[in-house]
N, C-alpha and C. Protein backbone atom coordinates (compact mmCIF):
# COMPACT_ATOMS: atom_id res chain seq x y z
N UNK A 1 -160.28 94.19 56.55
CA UNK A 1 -159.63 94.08 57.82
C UNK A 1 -160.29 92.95 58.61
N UNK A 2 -159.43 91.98 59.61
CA UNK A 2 -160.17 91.14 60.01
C UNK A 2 -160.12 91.63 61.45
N UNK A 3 -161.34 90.75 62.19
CA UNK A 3 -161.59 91.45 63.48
C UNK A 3 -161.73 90.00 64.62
N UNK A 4 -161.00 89.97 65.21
CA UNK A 4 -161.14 89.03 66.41
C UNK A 4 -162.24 88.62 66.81
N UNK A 5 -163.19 87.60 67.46
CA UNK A 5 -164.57 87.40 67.73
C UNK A 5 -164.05 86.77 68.59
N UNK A 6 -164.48 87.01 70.18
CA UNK A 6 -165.22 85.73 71.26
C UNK A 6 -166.58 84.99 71.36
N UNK A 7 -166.30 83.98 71.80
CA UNK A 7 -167.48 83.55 72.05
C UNK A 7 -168.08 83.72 73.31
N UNK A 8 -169.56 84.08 73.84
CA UNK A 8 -169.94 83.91 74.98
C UNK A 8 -170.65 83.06 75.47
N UNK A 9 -171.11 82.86 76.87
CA UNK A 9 -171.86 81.89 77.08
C UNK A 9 -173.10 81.45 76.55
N UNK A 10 -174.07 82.89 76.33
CA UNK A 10 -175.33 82.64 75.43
C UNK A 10 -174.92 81.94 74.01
N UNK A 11 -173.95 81.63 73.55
CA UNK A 11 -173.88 81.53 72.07
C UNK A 11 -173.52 82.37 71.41
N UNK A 12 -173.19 84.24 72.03
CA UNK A 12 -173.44 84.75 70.65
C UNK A 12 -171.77 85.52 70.61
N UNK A 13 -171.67 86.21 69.94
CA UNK A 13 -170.37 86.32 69.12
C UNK A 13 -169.62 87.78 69.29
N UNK A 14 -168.56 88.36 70.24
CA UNK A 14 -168.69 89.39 70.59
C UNK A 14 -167.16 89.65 69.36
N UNK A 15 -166.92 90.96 69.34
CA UNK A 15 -165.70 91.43 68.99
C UNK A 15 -164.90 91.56 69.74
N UNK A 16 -163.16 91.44 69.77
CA UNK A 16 -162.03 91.35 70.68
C UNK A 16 -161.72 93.03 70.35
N UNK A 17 -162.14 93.78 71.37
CA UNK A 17 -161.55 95.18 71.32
C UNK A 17 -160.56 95.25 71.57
N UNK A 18 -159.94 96.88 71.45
CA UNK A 18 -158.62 97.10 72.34
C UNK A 18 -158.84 97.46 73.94
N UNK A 19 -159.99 98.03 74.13
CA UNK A 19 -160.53 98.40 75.52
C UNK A 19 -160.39 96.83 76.45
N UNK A 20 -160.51 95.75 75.75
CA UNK A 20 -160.62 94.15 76.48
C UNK A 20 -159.27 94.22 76.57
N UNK A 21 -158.37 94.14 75.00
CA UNK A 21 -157.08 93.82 75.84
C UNK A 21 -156.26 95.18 77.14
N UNK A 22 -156.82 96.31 76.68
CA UNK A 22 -156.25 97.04 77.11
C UNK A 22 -156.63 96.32 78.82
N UNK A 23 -157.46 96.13 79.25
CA UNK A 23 -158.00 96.44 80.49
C UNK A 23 -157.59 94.52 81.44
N UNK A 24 -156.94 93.74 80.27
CA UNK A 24 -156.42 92.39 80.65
C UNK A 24 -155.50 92.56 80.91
N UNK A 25 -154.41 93.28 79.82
CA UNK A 25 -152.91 93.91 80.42
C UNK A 25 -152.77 94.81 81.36
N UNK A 26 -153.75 95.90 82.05
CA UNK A 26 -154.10 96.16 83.06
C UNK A 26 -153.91 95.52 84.42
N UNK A 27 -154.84 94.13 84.35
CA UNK A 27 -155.41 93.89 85.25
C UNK A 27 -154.10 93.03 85.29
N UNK A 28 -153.63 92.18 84.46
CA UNK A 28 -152.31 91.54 84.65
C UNK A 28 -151.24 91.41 85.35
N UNK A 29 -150.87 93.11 84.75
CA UNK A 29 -149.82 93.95 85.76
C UNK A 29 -150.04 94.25 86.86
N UNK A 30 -151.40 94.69 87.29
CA UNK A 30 -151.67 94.95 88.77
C UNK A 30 -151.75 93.82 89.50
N UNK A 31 -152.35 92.39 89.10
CA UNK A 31 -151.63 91.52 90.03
C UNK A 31 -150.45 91.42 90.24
N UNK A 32 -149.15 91.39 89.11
CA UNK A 32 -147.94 91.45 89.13
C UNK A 32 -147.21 91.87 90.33
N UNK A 33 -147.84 93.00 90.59
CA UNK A 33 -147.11 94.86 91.17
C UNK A 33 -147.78 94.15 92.46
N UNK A 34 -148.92 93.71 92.63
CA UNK A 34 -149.29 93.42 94.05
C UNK A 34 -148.92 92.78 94.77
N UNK A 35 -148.30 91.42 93.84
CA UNK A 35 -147.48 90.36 94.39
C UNK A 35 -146.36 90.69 94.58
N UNK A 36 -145.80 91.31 93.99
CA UNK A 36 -144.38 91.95 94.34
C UNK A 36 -144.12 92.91 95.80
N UNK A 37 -145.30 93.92 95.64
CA UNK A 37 -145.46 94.82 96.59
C UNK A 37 -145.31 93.84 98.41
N UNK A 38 -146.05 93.11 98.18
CA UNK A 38 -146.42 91.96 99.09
C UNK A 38 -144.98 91.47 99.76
N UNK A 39 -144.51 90.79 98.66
CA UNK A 39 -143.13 90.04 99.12
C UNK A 39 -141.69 90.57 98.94
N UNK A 40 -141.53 91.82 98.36
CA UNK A 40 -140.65 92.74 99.01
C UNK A 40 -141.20 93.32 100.06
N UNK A 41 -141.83 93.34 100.76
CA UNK A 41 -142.33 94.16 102.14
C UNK A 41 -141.78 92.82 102.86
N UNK A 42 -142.52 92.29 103.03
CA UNK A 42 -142.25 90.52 103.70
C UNK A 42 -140.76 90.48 103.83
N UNK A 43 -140.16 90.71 102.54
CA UNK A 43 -138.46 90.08 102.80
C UNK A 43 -137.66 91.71 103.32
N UNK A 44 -138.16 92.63 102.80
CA UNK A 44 -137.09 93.75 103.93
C UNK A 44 -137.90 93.67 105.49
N UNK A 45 -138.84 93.39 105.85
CA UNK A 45 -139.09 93.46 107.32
C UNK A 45 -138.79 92.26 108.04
N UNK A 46 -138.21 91.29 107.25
CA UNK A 46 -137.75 89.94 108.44
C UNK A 46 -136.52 90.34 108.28
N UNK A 47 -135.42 90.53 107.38
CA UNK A 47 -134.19 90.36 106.92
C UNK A 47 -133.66 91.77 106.85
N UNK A 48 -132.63 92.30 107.39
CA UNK A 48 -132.48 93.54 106.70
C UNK A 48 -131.10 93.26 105.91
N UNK A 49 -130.65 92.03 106.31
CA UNK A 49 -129.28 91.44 105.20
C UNK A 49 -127.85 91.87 105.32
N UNK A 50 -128.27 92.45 106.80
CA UNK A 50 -126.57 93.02 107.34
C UNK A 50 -126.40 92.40 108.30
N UNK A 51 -124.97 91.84 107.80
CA UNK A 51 -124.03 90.81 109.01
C UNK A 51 -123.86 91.48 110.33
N UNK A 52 -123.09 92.93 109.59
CA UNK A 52 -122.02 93.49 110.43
C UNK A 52 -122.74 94.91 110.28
N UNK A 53 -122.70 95.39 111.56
CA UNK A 53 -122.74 96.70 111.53
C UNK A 53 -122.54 97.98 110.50
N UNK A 54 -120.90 97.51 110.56
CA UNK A 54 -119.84 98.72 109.85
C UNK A 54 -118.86 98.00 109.05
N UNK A 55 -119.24 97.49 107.76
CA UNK A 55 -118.13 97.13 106.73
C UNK A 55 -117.04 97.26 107.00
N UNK A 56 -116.65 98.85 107.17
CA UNK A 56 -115.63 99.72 107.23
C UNK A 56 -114.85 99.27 109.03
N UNK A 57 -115.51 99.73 109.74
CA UNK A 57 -114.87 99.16 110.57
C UNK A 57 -114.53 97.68 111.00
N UNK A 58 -115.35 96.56 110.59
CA UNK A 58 -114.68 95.13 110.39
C UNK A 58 -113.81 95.00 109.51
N UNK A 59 -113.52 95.52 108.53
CA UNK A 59 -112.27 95.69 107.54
C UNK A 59 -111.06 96.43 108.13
N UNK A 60 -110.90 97.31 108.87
CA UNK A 60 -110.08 97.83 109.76
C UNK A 60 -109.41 96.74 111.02
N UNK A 61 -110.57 95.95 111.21
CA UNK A 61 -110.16 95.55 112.12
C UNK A 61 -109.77 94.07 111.86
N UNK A 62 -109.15 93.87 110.43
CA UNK A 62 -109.37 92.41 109.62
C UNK A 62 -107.62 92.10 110.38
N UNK A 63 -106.67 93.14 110.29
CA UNK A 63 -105.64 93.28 110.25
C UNK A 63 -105.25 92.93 111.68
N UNK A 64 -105.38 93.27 112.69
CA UNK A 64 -105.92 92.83 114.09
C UNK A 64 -106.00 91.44 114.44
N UNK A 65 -107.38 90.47 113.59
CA UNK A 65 -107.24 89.80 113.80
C UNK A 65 -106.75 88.82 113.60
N UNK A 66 -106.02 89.19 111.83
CA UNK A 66 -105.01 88.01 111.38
C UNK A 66 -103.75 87.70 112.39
N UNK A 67 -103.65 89.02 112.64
CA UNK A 67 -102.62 88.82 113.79
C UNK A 67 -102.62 87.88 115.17
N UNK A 68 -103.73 88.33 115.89
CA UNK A 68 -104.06 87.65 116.78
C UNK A 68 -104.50 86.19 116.66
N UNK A 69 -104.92 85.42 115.07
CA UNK A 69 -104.75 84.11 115.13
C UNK A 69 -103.82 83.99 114.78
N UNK A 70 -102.37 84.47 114.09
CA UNK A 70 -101.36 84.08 114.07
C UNK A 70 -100.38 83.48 115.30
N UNK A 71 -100.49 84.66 116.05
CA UNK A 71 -100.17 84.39 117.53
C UNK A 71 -101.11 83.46 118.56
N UNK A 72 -102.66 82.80 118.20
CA UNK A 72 -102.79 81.50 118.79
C UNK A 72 -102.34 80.81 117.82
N UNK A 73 -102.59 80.35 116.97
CA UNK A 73 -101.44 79.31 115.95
C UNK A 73 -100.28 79.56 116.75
N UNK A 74 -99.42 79.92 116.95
CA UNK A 74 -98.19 79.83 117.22
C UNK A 74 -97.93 79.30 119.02
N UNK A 75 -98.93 79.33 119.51
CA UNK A 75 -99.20 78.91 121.20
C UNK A 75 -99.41 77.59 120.98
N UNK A 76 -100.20 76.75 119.99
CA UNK A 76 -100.45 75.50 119.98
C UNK A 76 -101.16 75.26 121.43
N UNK A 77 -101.66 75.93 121.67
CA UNK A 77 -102.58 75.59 122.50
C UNK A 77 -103.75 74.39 122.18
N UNK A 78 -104.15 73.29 123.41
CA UNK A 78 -105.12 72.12 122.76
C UNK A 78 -106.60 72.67 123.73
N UNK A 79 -107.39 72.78 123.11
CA UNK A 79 -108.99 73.41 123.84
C UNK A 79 -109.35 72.51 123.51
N UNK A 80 -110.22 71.41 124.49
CA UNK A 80 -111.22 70.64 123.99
C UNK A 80 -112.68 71.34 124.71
N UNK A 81 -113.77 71.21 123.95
CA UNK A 81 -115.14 71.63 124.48
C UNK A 81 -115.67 70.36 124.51
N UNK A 82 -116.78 69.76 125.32
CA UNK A 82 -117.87 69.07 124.95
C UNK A 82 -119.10 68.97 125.44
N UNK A 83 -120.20 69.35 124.80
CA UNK A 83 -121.29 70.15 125.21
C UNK A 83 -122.76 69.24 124.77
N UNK A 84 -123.98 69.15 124.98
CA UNK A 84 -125.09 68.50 125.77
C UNK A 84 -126.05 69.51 126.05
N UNK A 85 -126.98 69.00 126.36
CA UNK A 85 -128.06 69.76 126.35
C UNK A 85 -128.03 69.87 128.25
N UNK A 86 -128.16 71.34 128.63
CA UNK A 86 -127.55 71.75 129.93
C UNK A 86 -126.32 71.94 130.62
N UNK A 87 -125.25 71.25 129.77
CA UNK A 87 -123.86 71.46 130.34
C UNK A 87 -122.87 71.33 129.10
N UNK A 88 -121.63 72.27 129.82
CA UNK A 88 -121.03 72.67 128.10
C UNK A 88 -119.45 72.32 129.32
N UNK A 89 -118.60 71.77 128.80
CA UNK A 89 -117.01 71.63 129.64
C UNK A 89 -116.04 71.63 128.94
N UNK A 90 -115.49 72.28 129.42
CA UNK A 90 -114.24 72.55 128.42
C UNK A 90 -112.75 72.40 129.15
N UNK A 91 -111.90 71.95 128.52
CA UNK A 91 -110.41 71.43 129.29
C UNK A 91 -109.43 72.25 127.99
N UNK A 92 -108.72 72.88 128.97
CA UNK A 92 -107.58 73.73 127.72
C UNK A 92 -106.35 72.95 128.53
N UNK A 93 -104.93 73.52 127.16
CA UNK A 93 -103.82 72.82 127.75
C UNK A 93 -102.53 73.13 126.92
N UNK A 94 -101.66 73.87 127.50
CA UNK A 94 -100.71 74.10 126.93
C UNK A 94 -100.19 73.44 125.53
N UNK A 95 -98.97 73.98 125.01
CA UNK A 95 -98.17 73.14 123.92
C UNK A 95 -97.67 72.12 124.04
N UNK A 96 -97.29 71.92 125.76
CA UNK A 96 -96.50 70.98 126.25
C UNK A 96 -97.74 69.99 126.94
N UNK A 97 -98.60 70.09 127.03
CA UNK A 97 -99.84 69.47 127.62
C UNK A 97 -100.17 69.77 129.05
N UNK A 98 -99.94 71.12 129.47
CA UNK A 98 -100.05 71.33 130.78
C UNK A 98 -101.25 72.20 131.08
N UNK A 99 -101.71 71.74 131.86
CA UNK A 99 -103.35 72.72 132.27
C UNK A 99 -103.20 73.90 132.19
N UNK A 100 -103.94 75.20 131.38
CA UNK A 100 -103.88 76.15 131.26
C UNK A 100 -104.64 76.95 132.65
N UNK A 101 -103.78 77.38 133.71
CA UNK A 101 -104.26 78.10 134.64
C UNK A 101 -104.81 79.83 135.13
N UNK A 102 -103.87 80.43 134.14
CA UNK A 102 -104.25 81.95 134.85
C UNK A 102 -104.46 82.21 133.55
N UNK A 103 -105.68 81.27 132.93
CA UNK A 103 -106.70 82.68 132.13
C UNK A 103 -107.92 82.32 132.41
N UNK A 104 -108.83 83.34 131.57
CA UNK A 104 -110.22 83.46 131.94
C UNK A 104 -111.55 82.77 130.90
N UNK A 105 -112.38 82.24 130.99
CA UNK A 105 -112.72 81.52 129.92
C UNK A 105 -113.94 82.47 130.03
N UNK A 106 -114.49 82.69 128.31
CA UNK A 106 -115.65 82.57 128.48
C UNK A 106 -116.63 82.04 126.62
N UNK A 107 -117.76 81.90 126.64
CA UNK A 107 -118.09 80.97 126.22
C UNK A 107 -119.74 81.42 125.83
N UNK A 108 -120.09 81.07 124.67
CA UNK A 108 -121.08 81.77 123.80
C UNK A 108 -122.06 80.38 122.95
N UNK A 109 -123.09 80.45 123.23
CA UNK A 109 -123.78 79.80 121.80
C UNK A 109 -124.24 80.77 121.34
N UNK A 110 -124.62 81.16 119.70
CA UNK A 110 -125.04 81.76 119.12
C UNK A 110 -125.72 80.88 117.88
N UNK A 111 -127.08 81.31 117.82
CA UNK A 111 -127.60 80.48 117.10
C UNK A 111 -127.32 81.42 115.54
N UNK A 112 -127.05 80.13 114.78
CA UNK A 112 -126.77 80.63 113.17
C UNK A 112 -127.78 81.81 112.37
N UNK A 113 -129.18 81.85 112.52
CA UNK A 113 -129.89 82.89 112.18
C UNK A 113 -130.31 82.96 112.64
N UNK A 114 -130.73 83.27 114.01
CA UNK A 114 -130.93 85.06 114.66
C UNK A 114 -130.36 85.15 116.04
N UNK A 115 -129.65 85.85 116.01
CA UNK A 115 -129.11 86.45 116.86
C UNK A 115 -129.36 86.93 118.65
N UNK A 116 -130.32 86.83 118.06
CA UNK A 116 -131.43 87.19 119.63
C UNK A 116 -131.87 86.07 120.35
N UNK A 117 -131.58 84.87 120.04
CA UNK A 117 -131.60 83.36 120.71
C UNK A 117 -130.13 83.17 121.10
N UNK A 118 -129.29 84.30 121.36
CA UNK A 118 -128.08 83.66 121.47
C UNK A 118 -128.21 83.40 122.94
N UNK A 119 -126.85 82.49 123.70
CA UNK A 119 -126.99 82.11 124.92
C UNK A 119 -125.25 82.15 125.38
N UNK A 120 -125.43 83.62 126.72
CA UNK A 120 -123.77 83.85 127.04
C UNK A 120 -123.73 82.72 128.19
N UNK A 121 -122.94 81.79 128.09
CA UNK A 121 -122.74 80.83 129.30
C UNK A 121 -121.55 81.40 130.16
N UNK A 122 -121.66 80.68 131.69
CA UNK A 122 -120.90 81.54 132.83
C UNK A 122 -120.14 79.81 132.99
N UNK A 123 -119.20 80.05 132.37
CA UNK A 123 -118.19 78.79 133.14
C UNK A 123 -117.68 79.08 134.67
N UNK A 124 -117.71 78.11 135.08
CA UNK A 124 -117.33 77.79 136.55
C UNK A 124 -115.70 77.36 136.59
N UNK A 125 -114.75 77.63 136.98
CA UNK A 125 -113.32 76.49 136.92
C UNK A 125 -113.94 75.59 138.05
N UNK A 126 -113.46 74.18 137.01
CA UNK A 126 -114.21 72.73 137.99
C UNK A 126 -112.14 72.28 138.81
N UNK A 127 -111.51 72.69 138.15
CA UNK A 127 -109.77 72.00 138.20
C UNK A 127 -109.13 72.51 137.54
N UNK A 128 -108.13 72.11 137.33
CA UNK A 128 -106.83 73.43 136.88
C UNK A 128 -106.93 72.71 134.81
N UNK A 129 -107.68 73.90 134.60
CA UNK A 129 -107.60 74.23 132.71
C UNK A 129 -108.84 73.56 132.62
N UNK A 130 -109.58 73.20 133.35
CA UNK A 130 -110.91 72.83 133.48
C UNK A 130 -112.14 74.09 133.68
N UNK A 131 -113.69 73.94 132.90
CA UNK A 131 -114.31 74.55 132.84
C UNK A 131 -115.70 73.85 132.84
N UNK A 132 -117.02 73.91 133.59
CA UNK A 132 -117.76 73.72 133.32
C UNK A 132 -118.75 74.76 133.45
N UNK A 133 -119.80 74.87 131.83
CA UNK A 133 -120.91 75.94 132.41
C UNK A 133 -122.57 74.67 132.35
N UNK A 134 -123.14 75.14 133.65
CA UNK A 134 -125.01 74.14 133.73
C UNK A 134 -125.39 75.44 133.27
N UNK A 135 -126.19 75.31 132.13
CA UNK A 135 -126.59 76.56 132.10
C UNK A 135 -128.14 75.69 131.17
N UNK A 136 -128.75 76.83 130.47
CA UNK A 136 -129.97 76.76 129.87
C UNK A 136 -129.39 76.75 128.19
N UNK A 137 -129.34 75.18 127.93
CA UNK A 137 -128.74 74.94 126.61
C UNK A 137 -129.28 74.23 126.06
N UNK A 138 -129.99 74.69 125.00
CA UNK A 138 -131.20 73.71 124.10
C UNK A 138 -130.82 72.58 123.12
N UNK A 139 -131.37 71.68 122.72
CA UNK A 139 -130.81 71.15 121.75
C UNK A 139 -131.29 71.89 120.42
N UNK A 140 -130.35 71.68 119.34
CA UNK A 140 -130.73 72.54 118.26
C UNK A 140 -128.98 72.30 117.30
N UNK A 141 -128.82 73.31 116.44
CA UNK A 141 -127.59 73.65 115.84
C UNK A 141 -127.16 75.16 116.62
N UNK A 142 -125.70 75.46 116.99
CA UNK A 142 -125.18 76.55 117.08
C UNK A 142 -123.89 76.29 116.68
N UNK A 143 -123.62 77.72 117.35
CA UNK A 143 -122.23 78.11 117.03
C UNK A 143 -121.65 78.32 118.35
N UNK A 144 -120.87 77.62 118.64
CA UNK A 144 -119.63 77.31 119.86
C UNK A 144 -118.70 78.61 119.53
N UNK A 145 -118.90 79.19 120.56
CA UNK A 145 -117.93 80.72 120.53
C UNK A 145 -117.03 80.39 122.07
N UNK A 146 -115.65 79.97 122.17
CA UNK A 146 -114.62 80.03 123.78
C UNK A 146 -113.68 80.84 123.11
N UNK A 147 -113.69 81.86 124.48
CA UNK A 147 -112.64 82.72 124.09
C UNK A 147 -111.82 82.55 126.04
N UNK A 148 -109.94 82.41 125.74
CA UNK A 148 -109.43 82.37 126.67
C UNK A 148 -108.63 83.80 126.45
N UNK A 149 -108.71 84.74 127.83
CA UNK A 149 -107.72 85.82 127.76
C UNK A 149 -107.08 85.99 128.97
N UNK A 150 -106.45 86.85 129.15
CA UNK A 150 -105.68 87.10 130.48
C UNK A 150 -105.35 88.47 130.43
N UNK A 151 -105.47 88.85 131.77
CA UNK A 151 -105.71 90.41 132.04
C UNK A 151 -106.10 91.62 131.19
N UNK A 152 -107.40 90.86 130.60
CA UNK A 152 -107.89 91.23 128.87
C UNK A 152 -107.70 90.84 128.02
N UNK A 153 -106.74 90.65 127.72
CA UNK A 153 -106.31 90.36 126.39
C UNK A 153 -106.75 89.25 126.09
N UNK A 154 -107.10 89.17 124.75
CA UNK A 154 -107.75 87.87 124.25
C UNK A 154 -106.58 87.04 123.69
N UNK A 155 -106.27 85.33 124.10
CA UNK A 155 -104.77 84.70 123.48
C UNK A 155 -105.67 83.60 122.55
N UNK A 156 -106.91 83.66 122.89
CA UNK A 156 -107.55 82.08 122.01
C UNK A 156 -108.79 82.28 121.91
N UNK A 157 -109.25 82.24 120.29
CA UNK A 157 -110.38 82.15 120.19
C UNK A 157 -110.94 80.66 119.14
N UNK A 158 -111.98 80.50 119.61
CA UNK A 158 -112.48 79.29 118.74
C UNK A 158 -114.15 79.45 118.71
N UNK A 159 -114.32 79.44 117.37
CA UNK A 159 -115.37 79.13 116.61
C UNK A 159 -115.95 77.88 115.73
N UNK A 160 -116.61 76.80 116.48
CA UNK A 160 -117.53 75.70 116.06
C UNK A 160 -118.86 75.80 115.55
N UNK A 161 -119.45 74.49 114.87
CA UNK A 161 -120.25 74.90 114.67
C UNK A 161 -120.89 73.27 115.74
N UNK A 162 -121.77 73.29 116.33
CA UNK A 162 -122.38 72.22 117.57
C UNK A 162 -123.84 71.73 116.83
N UNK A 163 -123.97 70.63 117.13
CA UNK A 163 -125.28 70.14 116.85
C UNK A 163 -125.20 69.39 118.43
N UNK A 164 -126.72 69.98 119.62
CA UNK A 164 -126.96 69.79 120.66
C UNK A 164 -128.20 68.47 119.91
N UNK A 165 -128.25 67.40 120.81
CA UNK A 165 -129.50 66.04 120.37
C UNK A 165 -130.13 66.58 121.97
């Protein structure tokens, strides 16, 4: 039978047990398991990887909103935004190009990952289908959220995505 030999530092000549490998594949795996342990902890406590609340109820409510962009598609309504670091203005305007007057604007940055930097802006009417909000608006990337409704009801929504310099 032949038998494995290491060498050691003195020179001299040991045998390769099973207790050595046993206790290398050991020690192997327990780094493995530690590193793992480590960075699944790390990634479920920053991330918990849910968009939405309730699957179930955004799927309920998918039907809703196809509708309701069907019916802005069909308003041809023209929204322009244009936004800066401190001031965001926005001019809406009929199909026919006429200043949109008796609705209500309002107006959202939301930053792309996380949520908790988002920023609700308070538009002012500056003139008729005119909007300006001064508010506390960083430069960065977001997401441009104007929604126009009237006596609730929501008739226009728009979702951008903004790069503030």
């Amino acid at each position: 039978m032949a038998t494995l030999m290491t060498a050691r530092d003195d020179g001299k000549v040991r045998p390769l047990t099973g207790r050595t490998v046993l206790m290398c594949f050991i020690a192997f795996f327990g780094v493995v398991f530690t590193a793992n342990f480590f960075l699944v902890r790390a990634a479920l406590s920053t991330f918990g990887g849910v968009e939405t609340e309730s699957s179930y109820k955004a799927g309920l409510a998918f039907k809703a909103e196809s509708e309701a962009a069907a019916a802005q598609a069909a308003r041809h309504w023209q929204v322009d935004a244009h936004v800066e670091p401190g001031r965001l203005d926005v001019a809406a305007r009929d199909a026919a190009g006429r200043p949109l007057t008796d609705v209500a604007l309002s107006a959202t940055l939301r930053h792309p990952t996380d949520r908790r930097f988002d920023v609700t802006l308070d538009p002012v009417k500056v003139g008729a289908g005119q909007w300006r909000a001064s508010d506390t608006i960083n430069a960065g990337q977001w997401e441009l959220v104007i929604e126009l409704s009237r006596d609730g009801e929501r008739l226009f929504r728009s979702t951008n995505r903004v790069v503030i310099r």
